[in-house]
PDB file of N, CA and C in Angstrom:
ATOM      1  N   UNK A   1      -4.954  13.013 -22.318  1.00  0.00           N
ATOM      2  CA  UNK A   1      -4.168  12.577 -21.175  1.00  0.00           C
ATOM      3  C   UNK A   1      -2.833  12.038 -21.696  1.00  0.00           C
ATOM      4  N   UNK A   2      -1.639  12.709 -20.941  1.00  0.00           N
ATOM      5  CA  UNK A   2      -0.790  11.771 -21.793  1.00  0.00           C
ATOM      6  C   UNK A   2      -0.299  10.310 -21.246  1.00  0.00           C
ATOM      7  N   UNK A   3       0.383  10.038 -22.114  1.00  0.00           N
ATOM      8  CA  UNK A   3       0.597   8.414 -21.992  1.00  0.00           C
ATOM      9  C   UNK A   3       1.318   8.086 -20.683  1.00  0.00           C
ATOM     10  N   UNK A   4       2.883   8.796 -20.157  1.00  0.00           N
ATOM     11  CA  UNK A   4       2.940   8.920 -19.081  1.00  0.00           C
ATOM     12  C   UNK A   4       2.212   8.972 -17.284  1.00  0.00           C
ATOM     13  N   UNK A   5       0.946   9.642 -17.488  1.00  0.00           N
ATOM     14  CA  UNK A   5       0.218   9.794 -16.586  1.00  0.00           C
ATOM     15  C   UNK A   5      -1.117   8.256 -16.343  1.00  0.00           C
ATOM     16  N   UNK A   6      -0.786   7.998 -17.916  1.00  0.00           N
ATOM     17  CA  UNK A   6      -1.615   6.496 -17.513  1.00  0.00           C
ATOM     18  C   UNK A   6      -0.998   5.670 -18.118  1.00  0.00           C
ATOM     19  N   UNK A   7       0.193   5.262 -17.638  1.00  0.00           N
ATOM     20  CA  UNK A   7       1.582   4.433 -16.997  1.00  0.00           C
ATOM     21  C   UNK A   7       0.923   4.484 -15.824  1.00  0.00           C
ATOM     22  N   UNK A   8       1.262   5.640 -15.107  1.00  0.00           N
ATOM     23  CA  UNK A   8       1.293   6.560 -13.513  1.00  0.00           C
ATOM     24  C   UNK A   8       0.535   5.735 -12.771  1.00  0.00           C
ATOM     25  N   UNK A   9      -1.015   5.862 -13.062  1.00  0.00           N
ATOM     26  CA  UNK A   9      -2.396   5.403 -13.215  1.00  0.00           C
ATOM     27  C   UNK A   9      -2.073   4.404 -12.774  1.00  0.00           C
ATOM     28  N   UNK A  10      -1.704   3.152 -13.786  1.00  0.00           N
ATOM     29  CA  UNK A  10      -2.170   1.796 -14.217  1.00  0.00           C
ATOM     30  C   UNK A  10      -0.952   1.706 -12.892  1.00  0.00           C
ATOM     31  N   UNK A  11       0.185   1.681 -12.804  1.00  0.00           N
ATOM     32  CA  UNK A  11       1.192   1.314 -11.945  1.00  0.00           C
ATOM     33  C   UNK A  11       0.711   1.382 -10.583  1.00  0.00           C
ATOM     34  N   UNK A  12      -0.078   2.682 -10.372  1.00  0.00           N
ATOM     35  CA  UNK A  12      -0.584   2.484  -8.852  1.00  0.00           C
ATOM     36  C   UNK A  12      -1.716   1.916  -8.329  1.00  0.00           C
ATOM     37  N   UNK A  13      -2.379   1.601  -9.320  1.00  0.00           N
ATOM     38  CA  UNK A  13      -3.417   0.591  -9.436  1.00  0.00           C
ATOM     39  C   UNK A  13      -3.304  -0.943  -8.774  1.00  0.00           C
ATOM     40  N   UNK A  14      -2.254  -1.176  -9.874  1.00  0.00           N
ATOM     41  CA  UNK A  14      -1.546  -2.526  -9.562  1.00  0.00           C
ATOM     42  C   UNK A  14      -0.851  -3.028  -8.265  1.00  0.00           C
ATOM     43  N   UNK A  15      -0.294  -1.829  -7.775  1.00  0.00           N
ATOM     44  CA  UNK A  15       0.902  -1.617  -6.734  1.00  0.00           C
ATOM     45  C   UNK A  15      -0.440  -1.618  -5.231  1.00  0.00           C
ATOM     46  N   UNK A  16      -1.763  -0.862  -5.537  1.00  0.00           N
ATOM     47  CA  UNK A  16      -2.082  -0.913  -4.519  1.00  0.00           C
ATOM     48  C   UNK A  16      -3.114  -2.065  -3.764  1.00  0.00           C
ATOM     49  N   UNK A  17      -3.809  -2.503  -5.578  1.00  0.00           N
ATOM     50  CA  UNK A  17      -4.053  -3.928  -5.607  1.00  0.00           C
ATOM     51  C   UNK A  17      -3.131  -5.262  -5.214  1.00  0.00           C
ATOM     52  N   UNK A  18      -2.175  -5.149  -5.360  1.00  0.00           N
ATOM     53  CA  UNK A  18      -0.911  -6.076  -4.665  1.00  0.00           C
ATOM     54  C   UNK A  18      -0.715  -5.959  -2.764  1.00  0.00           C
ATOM     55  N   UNK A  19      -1.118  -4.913  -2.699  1.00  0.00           N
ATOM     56  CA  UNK A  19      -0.476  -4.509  -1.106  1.00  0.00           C
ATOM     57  C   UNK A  19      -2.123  -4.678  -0.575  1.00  0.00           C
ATOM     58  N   UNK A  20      -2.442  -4.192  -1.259  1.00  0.00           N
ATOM     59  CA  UNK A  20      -4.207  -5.128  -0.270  1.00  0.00           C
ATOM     60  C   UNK A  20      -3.836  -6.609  -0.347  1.00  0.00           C
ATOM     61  N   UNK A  21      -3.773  -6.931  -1.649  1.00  0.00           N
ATOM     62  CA  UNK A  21      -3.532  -8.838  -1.551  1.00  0.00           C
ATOM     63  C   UNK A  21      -2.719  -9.403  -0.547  1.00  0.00           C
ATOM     64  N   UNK A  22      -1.773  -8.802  -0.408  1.00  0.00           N
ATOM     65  CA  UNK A  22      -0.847  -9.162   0.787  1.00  0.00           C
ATOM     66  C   UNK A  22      -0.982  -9.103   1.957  1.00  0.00           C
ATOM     67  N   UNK A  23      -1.861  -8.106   2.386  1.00  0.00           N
ATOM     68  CA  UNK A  23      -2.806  -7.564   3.806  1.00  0.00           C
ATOM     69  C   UNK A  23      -3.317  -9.031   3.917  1.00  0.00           C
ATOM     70  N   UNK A  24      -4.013  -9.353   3.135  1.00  0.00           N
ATOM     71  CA  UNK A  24      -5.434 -10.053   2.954  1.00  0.00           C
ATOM     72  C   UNK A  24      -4.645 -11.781   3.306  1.00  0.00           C
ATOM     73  N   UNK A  25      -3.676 -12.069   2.372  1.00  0.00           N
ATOM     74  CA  UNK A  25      -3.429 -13.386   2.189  1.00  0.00           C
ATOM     75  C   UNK A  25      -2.376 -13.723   3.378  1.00  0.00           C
ATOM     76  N   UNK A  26      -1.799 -12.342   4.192  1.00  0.00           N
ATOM     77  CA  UNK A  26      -1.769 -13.084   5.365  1.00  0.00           C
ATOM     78  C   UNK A  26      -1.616 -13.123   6.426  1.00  0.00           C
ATOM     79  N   UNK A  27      -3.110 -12.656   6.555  1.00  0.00           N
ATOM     80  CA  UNK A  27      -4.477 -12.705   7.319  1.00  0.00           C
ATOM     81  C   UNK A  27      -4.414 -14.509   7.613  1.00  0.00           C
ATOM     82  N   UNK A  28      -4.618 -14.278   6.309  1.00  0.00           N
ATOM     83  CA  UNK A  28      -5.417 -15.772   5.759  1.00  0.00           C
ATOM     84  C   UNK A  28      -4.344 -17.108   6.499  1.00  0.00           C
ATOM     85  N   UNK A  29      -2.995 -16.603   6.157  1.00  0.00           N
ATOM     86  CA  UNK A  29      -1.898 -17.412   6.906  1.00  0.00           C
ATOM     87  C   UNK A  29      -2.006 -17.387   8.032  1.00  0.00           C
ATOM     88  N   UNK A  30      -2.362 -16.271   8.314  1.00  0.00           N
ATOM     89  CA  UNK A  30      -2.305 -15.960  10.702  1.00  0.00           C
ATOM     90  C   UNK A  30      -3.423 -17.537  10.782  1.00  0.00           C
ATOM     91  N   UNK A  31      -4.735 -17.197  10.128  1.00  0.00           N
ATOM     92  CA  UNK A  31      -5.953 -17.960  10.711  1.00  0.00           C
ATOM     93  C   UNK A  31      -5.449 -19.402  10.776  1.00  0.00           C
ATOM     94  N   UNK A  32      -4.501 -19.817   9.468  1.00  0.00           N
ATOM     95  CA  UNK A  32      -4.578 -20.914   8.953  1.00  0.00           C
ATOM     96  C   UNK A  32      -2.882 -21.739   9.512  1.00  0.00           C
ATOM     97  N   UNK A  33      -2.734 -20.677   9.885  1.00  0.00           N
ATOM     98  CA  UNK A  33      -1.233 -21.369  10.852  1.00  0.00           C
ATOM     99  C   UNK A  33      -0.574 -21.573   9.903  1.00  0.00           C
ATOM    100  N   UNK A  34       0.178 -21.177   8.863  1.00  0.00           N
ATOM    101  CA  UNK A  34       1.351 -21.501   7.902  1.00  0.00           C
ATOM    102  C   UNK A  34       1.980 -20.516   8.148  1.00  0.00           C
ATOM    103  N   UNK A  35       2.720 -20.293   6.819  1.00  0.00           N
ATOM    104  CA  UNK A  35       4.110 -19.569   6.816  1.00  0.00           C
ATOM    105  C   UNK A  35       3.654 -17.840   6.537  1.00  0.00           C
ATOM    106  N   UNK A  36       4.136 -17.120   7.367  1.00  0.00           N
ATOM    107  CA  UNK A  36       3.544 -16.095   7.352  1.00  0.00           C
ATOM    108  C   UNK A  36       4.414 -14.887   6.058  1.00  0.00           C
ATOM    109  N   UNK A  37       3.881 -13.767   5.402  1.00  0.00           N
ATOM    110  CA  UNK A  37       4.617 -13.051   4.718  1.00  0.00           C
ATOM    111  C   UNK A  37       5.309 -12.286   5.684  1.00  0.00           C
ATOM    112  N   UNK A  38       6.869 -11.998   5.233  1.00  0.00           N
ATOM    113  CA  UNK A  38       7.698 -11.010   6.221  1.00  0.00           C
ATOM    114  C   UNK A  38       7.282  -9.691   6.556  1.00  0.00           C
ATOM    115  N   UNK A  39       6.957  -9.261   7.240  1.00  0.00           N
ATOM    116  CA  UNK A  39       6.563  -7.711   7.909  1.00  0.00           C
ATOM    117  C   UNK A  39       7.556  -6.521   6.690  1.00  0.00           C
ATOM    118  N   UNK A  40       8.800  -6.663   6.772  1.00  0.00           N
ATOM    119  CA  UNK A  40       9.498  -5.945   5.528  1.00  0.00           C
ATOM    120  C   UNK A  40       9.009  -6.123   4.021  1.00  0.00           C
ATOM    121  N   UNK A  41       8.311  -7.501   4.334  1.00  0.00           N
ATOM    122  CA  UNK A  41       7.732  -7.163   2.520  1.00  0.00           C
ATOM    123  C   UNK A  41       6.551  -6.579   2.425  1.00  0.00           C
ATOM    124  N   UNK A  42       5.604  -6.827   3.771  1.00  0.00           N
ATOM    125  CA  UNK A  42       4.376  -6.014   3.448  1.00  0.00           C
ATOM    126  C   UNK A  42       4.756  -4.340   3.593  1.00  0.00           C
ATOM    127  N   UNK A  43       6.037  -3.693   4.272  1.00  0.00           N
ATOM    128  CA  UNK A  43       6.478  -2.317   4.433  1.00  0.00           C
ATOM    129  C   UNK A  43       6.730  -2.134   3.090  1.00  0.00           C
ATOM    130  N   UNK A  44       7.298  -2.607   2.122  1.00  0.00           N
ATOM    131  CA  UNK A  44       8.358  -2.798   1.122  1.00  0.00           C
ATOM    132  C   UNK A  44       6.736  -2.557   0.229  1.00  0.00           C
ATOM    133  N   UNK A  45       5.938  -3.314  -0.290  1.00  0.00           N
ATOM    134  CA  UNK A  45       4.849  -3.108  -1.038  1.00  0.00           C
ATOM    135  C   UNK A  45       3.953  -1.826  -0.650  1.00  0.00           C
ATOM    136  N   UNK A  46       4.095  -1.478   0.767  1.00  0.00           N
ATOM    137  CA  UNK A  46       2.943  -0.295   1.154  1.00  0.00           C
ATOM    138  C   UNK A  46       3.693   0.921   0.682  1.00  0.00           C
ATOM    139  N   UNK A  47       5.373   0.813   1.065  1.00  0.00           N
ATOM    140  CA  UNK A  47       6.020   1.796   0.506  1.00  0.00           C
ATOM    141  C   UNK A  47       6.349   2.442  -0.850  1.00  0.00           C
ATOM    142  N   UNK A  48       6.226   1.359  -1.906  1.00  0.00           N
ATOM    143  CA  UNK A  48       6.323   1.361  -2.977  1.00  0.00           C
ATOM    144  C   UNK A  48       5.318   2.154  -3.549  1.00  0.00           C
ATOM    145  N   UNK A  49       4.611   3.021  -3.109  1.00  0.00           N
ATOM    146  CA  UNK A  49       3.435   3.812  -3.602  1.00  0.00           C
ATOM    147  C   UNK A  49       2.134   2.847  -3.422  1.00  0.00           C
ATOM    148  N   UNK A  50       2.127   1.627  -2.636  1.00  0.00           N
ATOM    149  CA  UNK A  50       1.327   0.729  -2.398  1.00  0.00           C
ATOM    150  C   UNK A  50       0.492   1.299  -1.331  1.00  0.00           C
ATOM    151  N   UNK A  51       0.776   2.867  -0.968  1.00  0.00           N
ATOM    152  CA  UNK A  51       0.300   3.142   0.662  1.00  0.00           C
ATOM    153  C   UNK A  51      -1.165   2.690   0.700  1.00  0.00           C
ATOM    154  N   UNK A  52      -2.183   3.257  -0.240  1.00  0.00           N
ATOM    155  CA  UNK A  52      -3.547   3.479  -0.082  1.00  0.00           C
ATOM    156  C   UNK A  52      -4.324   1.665   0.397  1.00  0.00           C
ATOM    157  N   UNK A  53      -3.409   0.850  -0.925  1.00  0.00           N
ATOM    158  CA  UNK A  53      -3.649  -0.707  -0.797  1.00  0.00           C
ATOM    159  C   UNK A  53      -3.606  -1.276   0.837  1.00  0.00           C
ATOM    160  N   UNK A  54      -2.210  -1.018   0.745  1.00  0.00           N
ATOM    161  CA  UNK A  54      -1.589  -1.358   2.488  1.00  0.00           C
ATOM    162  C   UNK A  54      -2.615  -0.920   3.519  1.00  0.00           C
ATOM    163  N   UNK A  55      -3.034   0.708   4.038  1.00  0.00           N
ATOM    164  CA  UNK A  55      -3.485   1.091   4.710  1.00  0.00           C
ATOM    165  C   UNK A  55      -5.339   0.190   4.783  1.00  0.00           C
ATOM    166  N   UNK A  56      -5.793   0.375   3.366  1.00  0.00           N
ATOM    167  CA  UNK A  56      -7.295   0.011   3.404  1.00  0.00           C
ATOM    168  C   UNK A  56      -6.768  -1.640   3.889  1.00  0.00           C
ATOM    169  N   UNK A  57      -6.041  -2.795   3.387  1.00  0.00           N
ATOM    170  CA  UNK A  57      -6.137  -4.208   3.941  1.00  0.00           C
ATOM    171  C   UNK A  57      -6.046  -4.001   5.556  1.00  0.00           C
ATOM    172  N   UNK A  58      -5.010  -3.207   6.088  1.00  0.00           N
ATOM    173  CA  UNK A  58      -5.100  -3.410   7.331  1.00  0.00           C
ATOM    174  C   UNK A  58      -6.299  -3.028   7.801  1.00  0.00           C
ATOM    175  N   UNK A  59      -7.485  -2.198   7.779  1.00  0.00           N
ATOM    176  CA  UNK A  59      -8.256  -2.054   8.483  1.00  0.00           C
ATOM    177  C   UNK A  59      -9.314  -2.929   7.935  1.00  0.00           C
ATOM    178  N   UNK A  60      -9.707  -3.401   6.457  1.00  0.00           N
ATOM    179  CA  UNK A  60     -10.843  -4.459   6.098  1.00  0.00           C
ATOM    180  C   UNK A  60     -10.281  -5.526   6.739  1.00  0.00           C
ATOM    181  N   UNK A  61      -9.107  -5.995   6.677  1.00  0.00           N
ATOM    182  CA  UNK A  61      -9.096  -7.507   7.453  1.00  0.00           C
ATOM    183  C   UNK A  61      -8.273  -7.298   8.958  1.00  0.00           C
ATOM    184  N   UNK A  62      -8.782  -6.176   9.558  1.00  0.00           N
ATOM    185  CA  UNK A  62      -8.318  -6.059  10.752  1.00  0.00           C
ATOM    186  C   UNK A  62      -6.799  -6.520  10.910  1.00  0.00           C
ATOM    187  N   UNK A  63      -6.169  -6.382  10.427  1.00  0.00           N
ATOM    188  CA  UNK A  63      -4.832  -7.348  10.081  1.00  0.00           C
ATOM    189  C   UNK A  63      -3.437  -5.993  10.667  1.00  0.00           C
ATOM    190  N   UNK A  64      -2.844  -6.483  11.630  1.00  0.00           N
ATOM    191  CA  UNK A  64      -1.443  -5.751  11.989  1.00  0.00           C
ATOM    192  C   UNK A  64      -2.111  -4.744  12.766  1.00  0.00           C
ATOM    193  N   UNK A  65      -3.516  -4.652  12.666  1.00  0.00           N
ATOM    194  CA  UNK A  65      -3.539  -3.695  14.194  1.00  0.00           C
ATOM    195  C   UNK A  65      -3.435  -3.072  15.149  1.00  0.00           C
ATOM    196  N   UNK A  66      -2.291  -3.410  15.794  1.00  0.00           N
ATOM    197  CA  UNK A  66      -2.006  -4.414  16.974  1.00  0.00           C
ATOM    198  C   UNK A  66      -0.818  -3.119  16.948  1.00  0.00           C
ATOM    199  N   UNK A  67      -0.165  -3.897  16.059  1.00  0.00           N
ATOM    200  CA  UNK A  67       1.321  -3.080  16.154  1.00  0.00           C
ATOM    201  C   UNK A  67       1.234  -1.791  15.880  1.00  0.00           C
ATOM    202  N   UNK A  68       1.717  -0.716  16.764  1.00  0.00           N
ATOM    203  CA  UNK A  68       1.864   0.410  16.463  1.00  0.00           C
ATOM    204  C   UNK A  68       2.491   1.339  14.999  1.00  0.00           C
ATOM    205  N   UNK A  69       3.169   0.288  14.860  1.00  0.00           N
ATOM    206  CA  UNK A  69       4.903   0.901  13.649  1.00  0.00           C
ATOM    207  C   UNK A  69       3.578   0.598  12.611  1.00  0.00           C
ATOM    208  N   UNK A  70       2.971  -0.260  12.390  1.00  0.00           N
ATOM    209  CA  UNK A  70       2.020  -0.573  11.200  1.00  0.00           C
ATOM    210  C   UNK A  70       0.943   0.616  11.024  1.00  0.00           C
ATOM    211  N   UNK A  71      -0.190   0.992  12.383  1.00  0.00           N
ATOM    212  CA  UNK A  71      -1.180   2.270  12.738  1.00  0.00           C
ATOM    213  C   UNK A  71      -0.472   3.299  12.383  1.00  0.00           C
ATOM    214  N   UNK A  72       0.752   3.376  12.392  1.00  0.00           N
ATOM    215  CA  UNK A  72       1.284   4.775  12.377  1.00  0.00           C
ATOM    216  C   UNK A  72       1.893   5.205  11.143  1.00  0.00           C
ATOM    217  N   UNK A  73       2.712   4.213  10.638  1.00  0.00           N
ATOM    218  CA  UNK A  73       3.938   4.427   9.045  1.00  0.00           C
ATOM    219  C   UNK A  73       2.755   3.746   8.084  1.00  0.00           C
ATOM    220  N   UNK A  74       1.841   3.051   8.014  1.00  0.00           N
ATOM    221  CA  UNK A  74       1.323   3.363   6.621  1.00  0.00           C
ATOM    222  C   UNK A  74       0.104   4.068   6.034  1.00  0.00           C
ATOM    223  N   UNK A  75      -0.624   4.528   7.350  1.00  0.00           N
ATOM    224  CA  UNK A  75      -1.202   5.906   6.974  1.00  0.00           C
ATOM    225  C   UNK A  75      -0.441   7.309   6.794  1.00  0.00           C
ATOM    226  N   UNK A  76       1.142   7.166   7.484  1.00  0.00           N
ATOM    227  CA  UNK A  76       2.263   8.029   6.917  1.00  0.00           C
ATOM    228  C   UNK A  76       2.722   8.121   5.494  1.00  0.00           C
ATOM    229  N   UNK A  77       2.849   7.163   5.343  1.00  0.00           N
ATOM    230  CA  UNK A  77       3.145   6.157   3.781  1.00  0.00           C
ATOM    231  C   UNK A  77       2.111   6.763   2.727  1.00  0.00           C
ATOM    232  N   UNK A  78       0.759   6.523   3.110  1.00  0.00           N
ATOM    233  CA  UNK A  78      -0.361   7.146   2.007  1.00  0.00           C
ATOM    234  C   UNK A  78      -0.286   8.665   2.363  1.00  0.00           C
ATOM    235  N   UNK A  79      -0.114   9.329   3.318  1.00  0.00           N
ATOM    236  CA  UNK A  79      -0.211  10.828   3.061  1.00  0.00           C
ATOM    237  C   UNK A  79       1.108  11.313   2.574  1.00  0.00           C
ATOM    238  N   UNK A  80       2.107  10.339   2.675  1.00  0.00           N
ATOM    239  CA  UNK A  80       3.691  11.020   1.961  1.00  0.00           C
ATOM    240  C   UNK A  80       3.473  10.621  -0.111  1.00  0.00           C
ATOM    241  N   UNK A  81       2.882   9.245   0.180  1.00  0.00           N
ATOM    242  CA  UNK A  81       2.777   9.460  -1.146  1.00  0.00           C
ATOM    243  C   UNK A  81       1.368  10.155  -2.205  1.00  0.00           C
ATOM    244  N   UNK A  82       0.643  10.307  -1.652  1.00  0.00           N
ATOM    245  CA  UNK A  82      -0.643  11.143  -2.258  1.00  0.00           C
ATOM    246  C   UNK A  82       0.242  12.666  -2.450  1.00  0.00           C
ATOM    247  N   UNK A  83       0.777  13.095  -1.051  1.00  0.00           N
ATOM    248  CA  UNK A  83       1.447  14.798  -1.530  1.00  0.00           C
ATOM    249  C   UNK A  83       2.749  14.476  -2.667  1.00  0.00           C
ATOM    250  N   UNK A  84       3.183  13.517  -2.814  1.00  0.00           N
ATOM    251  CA  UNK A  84       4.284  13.296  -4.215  1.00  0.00           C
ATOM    252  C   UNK A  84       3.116  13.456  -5.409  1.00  0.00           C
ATOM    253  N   UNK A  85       2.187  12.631  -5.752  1.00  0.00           N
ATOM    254  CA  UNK A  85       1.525  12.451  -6.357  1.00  0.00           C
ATOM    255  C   UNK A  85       0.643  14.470  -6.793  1.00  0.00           C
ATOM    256  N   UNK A  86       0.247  14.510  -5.890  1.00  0.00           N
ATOM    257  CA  UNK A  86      -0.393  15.844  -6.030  1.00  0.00           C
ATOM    258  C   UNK A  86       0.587  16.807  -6.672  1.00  0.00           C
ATOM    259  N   UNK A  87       1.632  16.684  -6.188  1.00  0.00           N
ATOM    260  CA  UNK A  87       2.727  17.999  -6.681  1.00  0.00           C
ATOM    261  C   UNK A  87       3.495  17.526  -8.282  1.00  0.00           C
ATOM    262  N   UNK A  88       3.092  16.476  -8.081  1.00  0.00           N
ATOM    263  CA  UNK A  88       3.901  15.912  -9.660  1.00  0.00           C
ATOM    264  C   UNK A  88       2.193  16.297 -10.973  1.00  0.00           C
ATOM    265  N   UNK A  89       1.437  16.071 -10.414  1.00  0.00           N
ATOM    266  CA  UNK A  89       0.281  16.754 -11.347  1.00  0.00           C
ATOM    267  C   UNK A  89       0.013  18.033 -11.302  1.00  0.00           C
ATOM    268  N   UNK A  90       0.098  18.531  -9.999  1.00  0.00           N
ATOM    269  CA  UNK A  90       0.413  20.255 -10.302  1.00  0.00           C
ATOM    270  C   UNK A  90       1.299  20.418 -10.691  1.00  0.00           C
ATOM    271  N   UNK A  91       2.519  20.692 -10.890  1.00  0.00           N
ATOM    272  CA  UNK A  91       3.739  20.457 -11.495  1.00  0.00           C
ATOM    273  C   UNK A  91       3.565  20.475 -13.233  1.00  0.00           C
ATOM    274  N   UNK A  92       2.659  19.645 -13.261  1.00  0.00           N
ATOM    275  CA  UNK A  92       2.895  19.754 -14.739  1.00  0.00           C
ATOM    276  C   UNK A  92       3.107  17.857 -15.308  1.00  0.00           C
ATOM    277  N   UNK A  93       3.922  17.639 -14.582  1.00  0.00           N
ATOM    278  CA  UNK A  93       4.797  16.589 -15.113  1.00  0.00           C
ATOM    279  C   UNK A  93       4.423  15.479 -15.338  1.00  0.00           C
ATOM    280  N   UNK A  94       2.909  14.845 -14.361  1.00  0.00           N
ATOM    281  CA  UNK A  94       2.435  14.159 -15.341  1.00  0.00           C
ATOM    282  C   UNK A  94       0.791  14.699 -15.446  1.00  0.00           C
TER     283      UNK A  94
END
């Protein structure tokens, strides 16, 4: 495998482990009445190749639901970035 492709790996790992955490922690803020994370940063992490993270928090912690732009752009988000992903390993490139 080359080293590039687990960079690739480890980066989206991280990226999608981060964008669940963020789903999750605030959740945790809605319940708990504090300061909530900005809607652009949880877009900003799901977009970042974070889609798969983003998409699975919203539905385990029922979280953003609600809003349409959320149901709709980050299950967009994971099928735009899985077909990058697919064509860059067919491709060759990583």
């Amino acid at each position: 495998m080359k080293m590039l492709t687990i960079i690739v790996i480890a980066a989206l790992v991280i990226l999608n482990l981060f964008s669940f955490y963020l789903m999750y922690y605030d959740k945790q803020c809605a319940k708990k009445n504090r300061r909530r994370v900005p809607e652009k940063t949880l877009f900003l992490a799901t977009g970042l190749f974070g889609g798969l993270g983003g998409t699975m928090g919203m539905f385990v912690f029922r979280h953003k639901t609600q809003h349409w732009y959320f149901r709709l752009f980050f299950p967009v988000m994971l099928l735009v970035q899985a077909g990058i992903l697919v064509y860059l390993f067919t491709a060759g490139i990583l």
